[in-house]
Protein backbone atom coordinates (compact mmCIF):
# COMPACT_ATOMS: atom_id res chain seq x y z
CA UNK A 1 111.92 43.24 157.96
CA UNK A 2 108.34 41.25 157.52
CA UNK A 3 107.57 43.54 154.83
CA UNK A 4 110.98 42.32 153.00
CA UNK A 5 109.97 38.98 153.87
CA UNK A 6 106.38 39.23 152.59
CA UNK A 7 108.12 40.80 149.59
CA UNK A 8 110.60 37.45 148.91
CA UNK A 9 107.22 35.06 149.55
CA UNK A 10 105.41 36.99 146.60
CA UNK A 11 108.26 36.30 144.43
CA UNK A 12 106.97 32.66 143.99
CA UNK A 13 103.16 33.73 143.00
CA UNK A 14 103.73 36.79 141.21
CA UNK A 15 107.18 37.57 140.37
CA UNK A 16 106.17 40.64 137.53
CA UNK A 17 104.61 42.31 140.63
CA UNK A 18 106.82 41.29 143.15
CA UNK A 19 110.28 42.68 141.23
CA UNK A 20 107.87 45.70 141.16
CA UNK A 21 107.04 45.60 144.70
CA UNK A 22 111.00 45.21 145.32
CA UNK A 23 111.61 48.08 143.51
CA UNK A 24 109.49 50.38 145.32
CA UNK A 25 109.17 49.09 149.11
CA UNK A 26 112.36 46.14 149.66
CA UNK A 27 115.91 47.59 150.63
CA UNK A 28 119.61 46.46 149.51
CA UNK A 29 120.52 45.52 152.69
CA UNK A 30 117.52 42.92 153.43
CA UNK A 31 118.41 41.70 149.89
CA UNK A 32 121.86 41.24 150.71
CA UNK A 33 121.82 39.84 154.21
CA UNK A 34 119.07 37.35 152.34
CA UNK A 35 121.94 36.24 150.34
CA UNK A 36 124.18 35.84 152.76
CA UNK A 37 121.68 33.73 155.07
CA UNK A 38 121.13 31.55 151.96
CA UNK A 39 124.45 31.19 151.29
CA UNK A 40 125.38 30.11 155.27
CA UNK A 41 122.67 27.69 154.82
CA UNK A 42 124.00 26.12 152.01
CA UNK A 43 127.02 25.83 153.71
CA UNK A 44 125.64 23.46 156.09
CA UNK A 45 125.07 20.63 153.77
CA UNK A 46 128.55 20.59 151.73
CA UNK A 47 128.36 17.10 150.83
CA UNK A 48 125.12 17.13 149.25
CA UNK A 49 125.73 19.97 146.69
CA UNK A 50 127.43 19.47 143.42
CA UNK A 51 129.28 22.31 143.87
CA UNK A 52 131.29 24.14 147.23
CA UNK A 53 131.64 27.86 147.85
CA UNK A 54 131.91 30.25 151.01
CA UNK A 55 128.69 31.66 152.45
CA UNK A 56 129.63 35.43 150.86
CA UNK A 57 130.38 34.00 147.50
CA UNK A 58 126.74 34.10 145.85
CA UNK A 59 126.60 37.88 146.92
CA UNK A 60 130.50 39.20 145.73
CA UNK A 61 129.68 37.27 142.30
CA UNK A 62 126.09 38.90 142.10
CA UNK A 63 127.52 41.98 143.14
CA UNK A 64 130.93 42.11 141.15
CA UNK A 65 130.42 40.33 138.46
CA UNK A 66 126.70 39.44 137.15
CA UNK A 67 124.87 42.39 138.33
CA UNK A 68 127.71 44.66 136.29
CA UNK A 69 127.57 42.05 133.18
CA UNK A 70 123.80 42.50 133.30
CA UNK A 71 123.83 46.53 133.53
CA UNK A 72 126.78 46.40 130.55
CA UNK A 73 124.48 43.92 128.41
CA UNK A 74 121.49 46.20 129.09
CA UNK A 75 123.49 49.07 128.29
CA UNK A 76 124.45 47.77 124.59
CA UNK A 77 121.31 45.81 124.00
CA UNK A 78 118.33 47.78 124.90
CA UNK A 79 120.19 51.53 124.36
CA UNK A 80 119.40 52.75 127.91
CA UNK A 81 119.92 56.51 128.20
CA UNK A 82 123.19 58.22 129.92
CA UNK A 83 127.05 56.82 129.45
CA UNK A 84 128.22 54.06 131.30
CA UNK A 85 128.76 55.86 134.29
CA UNK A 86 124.97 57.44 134.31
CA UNK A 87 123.79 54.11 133.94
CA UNK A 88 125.98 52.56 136.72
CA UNK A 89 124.67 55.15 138.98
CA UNK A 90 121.41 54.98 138.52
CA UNK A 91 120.06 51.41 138.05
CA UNK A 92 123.26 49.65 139.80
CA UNK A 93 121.39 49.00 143.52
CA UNK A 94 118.20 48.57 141.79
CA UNK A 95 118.96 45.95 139.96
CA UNK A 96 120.94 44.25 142.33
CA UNK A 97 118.31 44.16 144.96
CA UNK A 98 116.33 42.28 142.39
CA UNK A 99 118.99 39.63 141.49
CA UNK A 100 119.58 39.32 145.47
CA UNK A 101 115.96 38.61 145.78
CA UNK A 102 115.48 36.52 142.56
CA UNK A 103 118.63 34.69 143.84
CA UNK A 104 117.52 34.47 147.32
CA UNK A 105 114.10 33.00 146.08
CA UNK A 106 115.84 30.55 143.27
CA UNK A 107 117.92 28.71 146.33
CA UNK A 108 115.18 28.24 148.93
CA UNK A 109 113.99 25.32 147.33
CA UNK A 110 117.70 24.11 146.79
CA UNK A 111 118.16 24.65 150.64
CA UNK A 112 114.83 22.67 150.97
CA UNK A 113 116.23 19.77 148.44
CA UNK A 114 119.32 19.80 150.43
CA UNK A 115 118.43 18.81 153.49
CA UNK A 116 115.92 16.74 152.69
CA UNK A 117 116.67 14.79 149.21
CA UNK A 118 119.35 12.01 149.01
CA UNK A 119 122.65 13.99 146.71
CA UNK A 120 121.78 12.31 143.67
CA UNK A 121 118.09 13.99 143.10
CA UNK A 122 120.07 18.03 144.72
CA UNK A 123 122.18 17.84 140.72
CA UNK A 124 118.41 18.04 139.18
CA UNK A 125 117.02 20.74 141.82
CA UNK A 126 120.04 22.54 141.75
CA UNK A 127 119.29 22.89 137.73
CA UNK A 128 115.69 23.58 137.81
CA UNK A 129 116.76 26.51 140.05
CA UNK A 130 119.25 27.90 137.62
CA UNK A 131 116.64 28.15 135.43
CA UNK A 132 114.64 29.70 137.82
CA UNK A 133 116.67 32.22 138.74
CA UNK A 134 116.76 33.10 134.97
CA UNK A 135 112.94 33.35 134.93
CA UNK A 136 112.91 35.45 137.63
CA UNK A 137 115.59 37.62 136.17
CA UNK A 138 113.43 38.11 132.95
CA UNK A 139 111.01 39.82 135.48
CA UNK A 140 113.78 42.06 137.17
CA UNK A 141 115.59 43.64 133.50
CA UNK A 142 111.86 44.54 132.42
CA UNK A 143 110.96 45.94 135.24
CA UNK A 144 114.03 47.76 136.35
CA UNK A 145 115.12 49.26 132.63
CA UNK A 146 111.58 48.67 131.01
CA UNK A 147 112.89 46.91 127.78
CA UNK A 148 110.16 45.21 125.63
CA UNK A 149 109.91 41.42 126.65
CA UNK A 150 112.25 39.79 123.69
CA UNK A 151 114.94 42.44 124.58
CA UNK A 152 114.51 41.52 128.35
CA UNK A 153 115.30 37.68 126.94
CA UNK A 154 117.84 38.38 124.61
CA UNK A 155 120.01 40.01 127.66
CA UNK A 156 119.12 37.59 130.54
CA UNK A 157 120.50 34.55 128.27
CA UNK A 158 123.43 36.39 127.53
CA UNK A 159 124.08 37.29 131.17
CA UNK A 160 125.82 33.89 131.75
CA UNK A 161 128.94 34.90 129.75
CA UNK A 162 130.06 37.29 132.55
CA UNK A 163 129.95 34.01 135.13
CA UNK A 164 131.30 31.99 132.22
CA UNK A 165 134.33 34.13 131.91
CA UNK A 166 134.34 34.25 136.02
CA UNK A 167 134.09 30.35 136.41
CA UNK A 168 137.32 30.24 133.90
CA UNK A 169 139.31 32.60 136.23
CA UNK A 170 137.95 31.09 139.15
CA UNK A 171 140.93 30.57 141.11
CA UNK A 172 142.43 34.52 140.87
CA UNK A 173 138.94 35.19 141.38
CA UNK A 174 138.59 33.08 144.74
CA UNK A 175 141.36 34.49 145.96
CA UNK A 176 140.35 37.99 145.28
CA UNK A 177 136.92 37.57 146.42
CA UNK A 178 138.39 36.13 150.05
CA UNK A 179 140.67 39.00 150.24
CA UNK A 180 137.64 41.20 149.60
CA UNK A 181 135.67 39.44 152.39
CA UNK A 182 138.23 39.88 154.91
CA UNK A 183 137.76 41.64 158.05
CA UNK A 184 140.82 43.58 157.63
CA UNK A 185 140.33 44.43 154.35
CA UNK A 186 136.49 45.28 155.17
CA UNK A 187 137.28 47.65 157.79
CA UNK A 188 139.90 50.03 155.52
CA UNK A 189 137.41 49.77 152.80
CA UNK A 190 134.61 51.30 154.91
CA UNK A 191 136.86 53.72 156.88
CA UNK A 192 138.15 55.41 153.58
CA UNK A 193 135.05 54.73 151.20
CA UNK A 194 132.41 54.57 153.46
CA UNK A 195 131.00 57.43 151.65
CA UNK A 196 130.86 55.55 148.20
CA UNK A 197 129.51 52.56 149.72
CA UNK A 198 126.76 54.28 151.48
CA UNK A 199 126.09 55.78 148.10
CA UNK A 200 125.22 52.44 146.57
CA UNK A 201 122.05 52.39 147.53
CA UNK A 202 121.00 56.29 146.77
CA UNK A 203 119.25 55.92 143.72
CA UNK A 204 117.35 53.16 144.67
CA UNK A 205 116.23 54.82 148.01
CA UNK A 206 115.73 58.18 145.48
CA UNK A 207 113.19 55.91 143.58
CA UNK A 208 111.30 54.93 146.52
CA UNK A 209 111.26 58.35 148.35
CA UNK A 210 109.52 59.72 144.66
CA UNK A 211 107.44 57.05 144.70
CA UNK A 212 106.09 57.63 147.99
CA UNK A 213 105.71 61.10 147.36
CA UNK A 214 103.21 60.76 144.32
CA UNK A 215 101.54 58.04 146.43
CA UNK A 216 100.91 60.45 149.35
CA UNK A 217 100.07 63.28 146.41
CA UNK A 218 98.17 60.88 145.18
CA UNK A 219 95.17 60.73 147.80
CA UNK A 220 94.77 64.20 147.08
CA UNK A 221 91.36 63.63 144.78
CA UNK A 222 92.11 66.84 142.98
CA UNK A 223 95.73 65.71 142.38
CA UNK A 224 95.46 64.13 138.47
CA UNK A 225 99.14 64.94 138.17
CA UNK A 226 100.20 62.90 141.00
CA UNK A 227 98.01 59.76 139.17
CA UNK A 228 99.36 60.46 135.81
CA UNK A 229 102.76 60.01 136.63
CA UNK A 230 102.00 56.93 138.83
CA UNK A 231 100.71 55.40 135.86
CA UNK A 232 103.64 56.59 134.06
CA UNK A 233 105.85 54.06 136.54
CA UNK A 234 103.53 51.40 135.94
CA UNK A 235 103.61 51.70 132.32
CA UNK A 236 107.54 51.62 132.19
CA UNK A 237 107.55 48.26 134.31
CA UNK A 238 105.29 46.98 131.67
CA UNK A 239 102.19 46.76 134.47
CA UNK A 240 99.94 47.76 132.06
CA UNK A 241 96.52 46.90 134.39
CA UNK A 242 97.57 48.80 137.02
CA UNK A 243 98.87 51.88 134.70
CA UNK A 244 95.54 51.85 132.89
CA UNK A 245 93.92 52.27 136.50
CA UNK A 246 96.32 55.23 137.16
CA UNK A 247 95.94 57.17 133.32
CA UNK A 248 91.51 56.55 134.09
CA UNK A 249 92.09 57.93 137.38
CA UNK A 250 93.72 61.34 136.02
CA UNK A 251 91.17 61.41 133.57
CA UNK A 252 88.30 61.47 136.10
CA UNK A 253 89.92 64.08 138.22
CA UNK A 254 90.73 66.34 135.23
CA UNK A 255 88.75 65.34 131.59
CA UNK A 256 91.16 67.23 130.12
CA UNK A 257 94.51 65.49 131.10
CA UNK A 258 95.52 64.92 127.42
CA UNK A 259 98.97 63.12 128.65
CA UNK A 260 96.67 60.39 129.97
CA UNK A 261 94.60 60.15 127.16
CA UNK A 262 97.59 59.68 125.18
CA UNK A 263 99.19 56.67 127.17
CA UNK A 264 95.89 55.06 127.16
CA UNK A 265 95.56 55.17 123.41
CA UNK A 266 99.28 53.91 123.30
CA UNK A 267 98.70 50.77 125.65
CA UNK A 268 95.48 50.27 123.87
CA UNK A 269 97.41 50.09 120.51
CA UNK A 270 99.30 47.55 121.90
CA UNK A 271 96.97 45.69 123.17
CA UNK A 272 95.29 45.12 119.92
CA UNK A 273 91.91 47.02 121.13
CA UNK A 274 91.91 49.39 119.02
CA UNK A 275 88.30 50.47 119.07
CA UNK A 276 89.57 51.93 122.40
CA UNK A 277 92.84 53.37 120.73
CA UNK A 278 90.93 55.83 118.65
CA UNK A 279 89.09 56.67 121.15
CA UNK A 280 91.89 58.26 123.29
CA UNK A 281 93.68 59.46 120.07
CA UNK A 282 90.69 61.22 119.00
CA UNK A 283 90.23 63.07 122.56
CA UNK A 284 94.18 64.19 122.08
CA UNK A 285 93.61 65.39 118.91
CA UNK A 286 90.63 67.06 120.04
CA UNK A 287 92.51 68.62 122.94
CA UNK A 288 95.84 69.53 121.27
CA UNK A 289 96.67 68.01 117.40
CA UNK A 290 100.62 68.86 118.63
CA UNK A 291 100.29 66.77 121.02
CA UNK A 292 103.88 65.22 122.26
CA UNK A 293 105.25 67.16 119.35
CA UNK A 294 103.18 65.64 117.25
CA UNK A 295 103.06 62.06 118.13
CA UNK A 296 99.85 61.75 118.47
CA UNK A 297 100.01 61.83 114.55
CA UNK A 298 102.80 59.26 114.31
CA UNK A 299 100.49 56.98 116.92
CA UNK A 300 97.57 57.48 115.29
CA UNK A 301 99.06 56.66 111.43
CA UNK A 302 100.78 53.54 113.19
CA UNK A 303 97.38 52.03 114.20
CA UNK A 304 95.64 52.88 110.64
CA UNK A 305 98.35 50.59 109.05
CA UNK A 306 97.57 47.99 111.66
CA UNK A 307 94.15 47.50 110.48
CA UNK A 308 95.11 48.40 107.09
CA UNK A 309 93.50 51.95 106.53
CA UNK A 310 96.51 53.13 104.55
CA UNK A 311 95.01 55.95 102.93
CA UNK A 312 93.79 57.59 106.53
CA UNK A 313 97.27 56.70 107.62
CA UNK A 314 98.87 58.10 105.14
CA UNK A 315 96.93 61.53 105.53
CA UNK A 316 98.12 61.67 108.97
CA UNK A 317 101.64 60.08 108.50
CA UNK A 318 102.49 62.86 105.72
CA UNK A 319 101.67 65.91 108.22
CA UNK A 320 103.71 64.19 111.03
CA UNK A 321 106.73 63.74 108.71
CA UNK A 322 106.39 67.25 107.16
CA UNK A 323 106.73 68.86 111.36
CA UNK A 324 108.78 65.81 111.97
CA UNK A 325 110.98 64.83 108.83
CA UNK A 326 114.10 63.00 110.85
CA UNK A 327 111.68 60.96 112.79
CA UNK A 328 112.25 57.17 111.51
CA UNK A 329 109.84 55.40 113.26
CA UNK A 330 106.79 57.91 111.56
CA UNK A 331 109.51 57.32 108.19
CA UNK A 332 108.90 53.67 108.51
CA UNK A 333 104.84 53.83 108.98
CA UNK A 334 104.66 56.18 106.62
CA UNK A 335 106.67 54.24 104.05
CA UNK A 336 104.15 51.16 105.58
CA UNK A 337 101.15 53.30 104.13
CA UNK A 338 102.79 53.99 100.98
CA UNK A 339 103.02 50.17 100.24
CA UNK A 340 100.26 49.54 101.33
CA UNK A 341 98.90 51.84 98.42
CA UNK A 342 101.01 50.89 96.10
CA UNK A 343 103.22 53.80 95.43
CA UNK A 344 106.48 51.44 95.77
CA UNK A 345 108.67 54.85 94.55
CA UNK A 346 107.59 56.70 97.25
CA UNK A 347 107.68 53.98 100.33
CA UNK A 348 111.09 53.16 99.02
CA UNK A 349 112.10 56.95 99.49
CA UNK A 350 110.70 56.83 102.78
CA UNK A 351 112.81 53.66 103.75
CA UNK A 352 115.50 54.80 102.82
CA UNK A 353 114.63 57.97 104.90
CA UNK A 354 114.17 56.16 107.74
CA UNK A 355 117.55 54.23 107.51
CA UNK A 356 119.56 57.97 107.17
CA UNK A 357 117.89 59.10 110.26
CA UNK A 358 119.40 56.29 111.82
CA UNK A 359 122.65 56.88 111.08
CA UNK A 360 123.01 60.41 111.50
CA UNK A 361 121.38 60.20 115.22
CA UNK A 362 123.80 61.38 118.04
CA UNK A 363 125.63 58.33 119.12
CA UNK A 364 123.71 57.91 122.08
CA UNK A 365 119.85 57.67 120.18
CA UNK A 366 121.30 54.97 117.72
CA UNK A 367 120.75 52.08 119.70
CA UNK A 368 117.36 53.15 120.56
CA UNK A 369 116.24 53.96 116.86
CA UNK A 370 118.20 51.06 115.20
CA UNK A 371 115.30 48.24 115.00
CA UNK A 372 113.58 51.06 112.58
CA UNK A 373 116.50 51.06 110.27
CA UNK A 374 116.23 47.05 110.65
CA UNK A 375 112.83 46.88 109.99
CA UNK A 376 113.18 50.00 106.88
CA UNK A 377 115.95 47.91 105.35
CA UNK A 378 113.80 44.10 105.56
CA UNK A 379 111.34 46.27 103.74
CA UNK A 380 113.70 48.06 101.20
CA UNK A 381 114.57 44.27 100.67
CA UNK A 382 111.37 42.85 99.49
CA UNK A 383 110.71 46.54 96.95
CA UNK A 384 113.71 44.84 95.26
């Protein structure tokens, strides 16, 4: 229970790390009872709120209504993997730990205000923690599905229609919601779905049990595995200091832990230190010039366009298409390259490549793939 509490305090200095910490250490029950505490204390100071609700409110809306609208949003916006159902599964009680925490942490100083600011001056507080809340929400999608930062925007800002269409059918909905939170109704939904409900919190409690297994593998010093795919964790959450620690760590145990190599010369790229980047691409290619079926190719073209190299890039972007040829994001660099030299026929051919690989993708990869048809067809655009 401290540890939760520690967990909800570090949410106010360094929420990126905290949703992280959440993730891996905080439970769905601490985050829920948190809600409900917050919500019982708000219900001591009725009159100074601009708005009235029962103590289990803020946790049936998170629960049945925002933390769904969030997974659905992330689901069509950001092209995570698995059907609906997959998705609901898996990153349901993670994410809604977060929001109970980011929620939790939002309406402390609201609590604060409360109790101790006159009821004109709560209005402006109660605001500045909506907001809030958002922030802290940015923090929880990225972390929790690992989209890129304007993705993790893009669906936070539209997470409000959900509770806009909820405040519209508020009054079904407040009677629903009661009826939910009755005892009566409470006690026959545990007695015949107590198995489901228990189940809520599996794949969370499956994420931390792995974790803690590669952390305990992980004082092994022989273990480079067990450090690799720590990193691998951190570099999903978008903690890139702390996966670069991990990937160096594999390295030293084992020099020849091309994986690691390869992340590095990825988060490098990205970085913009790309002195470094060619570094670790030059060590996978070294090692293994299939590397991740060839990526290493792809990764390595990408960051001679960056810095303008086109013909290097193109040497290596016209082997990775020839093992690869269906591959639109080494279509689109390679059509980059191609520009970049001049030879407008041949980028345009690769553009339009790129924007066929697109659509004929299986369903589920089109989402994923489709800002490389956007960006192929910008480009087809200017060729014009």
């Amino acid at each position: 229970m401290l540890d939760n509490a520690k967990l909800l305090l570090r949410v106010y200095a360094q929420p990126g790390a905290a949703m992280s910490a959440v993730l891996d250490r905080s439970s769905l029950l601490f985050a829920s009872l948190a809600v409900l505490v917050a919500g019982f204390l708000f219900r001591l100071f009725p009159a100074s709120l601009p708005f009235s609700f029962s103590f289990y409110t803020p946790l049936l809306v998170l629960a049945l209504v925002y933390t769904p609208g969030v997974l659905l949003l992330s689901k069509l916006l950001a092209g995570l993997g698995g059907g609906w159902g997959a998705v609901f599964q898996r990153d349901y009680s993670p994410l809604l730990t977060c929001a109970a925490m980011a929620w939790t942490a939002a309406s402390v100083p609201l609590i604060l205000a409360a109790w101790l600011l006159p009821s004109a001056a709560v209005g402006v507080v109660a605001a500045a923690a909506a907001l809030y809340f958002v922030f802290l929400m940015f923090f929880a999608v990225r972390t929790v599905f690992g989209t890129e930062n304007g993705a993790a925007l893009l669906i936070v800002f539209l997470s409000w229609i959900p509770l806009v269409v909820a405040a519209f059918l508020w009054g079904p909905l407040r009677f629903l919601l009661g009826w939910i939170a009755s005892p009566f109704f409470l006690f026959y939904a545990y007695y015949y779905l107590g198995g489901e409900i228990s189940n809520l919190g599996t794949s969370l409690r499956a994420r931390q049990n792995f974790r803690r297994m590669l952390e305990a593998a992980a004082v092994n010093p022989h273990d480079g595995e067990a450090q690799y795919q720590l990193g691998l964790i951190y570099q999903q959450r978008r903690q890139y200091t702390e996966a670069i620690q991990r990937f160096r760590n594999a390295i030293a145990i084992d020099p020849k832990e091309t994986d690691a190599h390869f992340q590095l010369g990825r988060i490098a790229r990205e970085q913009g230190r790309l002195h470094d980047a060619l570094a670790h691409f030059q060590t996978v290619l070294d090692q293994d010039e299939k590397h991740s079926q060839s990526e290493i190719l792809r990764e390595l073209g990408a960051m001679y366009v960056s810095v303008r190299q086109y013909q290097d890039a193109a040497n290596e972007l016209n082997l990775y298409t020839e093992r690869r040829p269906f591959d639109p994001e080494g279509l689109f660099y390679y059509g980059q390259a191609l520009e970049g030299l001049n030879r407008s026929a041949e980028a345009r051919e690769m553009y339009e490549r790129a924007t066929e690989a697109v659509r004929t993708a299986p369903r589920y990869r089109r989402r994923v793939l489709a800002r490389w048809s956007r960006q192929a067809q910008k480009q087809l655009r200017k060729l014009k």
